[in-house]
Protein backbone atom coordinates (compact mmCIF):
# COMPACT_ATOMS: atom_id res chain seq x y z
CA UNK A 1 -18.06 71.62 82.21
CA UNK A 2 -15.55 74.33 80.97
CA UNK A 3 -13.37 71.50 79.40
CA UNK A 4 -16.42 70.14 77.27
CA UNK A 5 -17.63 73.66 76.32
CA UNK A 6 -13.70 74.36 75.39
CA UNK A 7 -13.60 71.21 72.84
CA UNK A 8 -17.05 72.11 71.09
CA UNK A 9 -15.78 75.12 70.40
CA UNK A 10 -12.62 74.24 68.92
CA UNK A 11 -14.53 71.01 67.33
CA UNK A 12 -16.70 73.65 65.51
CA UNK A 13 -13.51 76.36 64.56
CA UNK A 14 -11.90 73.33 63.02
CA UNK A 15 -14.99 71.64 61.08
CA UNK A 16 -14.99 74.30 58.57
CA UNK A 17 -11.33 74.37 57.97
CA UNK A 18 -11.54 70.68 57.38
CA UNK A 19 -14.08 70.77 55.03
CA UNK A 20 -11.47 71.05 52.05
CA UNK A 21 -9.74 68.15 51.23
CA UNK A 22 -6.32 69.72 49.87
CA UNK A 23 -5.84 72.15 47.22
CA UNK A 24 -8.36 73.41 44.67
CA UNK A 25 -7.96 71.77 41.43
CA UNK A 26 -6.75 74.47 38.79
CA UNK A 27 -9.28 75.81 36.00
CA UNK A 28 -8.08 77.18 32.78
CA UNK A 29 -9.19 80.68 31.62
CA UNK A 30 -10.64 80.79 28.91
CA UNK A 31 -8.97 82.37 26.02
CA UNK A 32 -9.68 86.14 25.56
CA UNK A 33 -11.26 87.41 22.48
CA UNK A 34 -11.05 90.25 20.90
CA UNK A 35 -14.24 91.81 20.30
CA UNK A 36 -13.22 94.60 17.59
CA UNK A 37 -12.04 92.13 15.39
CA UNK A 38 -15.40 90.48 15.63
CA UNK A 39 -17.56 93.03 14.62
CA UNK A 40 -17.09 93.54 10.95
CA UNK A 41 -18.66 97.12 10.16
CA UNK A 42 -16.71 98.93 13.34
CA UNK A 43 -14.67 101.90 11.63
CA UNK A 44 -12.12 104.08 13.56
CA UNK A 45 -13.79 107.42 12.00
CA UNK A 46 -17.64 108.14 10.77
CA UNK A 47 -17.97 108.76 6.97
CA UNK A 48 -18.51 112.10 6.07
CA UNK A 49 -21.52 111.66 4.22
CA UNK A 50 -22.93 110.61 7.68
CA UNK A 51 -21.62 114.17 8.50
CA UNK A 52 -23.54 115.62 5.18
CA UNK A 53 -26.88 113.68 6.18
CA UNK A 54 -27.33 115.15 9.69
CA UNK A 55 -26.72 118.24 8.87
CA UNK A 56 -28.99 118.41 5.47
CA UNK A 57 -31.75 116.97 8.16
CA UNK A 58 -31.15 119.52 10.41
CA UNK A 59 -31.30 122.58 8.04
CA UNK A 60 -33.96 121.32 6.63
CA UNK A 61 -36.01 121.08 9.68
CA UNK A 62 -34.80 124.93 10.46
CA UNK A 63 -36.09 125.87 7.37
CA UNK A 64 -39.53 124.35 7.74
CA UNK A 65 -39.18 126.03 11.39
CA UNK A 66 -38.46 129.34 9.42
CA UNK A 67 -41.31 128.98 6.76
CA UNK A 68 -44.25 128.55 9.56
CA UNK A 69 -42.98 131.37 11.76
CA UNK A 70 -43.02 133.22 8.73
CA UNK A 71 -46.44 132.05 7.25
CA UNK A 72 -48.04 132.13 10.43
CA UNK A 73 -46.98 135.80 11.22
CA UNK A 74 -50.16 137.91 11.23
């Protein structure tokens, strides 16, 4: 009984090592791309008008802040 429990156990620790049939076949990688290259309107620095437009925005918004604190002051 012990010697046919012994071989089903090894029968089952070998099954899955015999599953592969020699070496894996090698795949190729694909190439690497480079993805900075692809993307045509990618600068290293903003423009400063960018700069300019923000900040117009923002003052203007401060000053329309200003104007109803002011108008609205009893």
């Amino acid at each position: 009984m012990a010697r046919g429990g012994r071989k089903a156990s090894g029968s089952r620790a070998r099954s899955g090592q015999g599953s592969h049939k020699g070496p894996r076949p090698e795949t190729r990688a694909p190439e690497p791309v480079d993805v900075v290259d692809g993307i045509p309107d990618r600068s290293v620095r903003r423009p400063l008008w960018a700069y300019i437009v923000l900040a117009l925005i923002f003052l203007g918004w401060l000053a329309f802040l200003v104007t109803c604190r002011i108008v609205g002051a009893p």
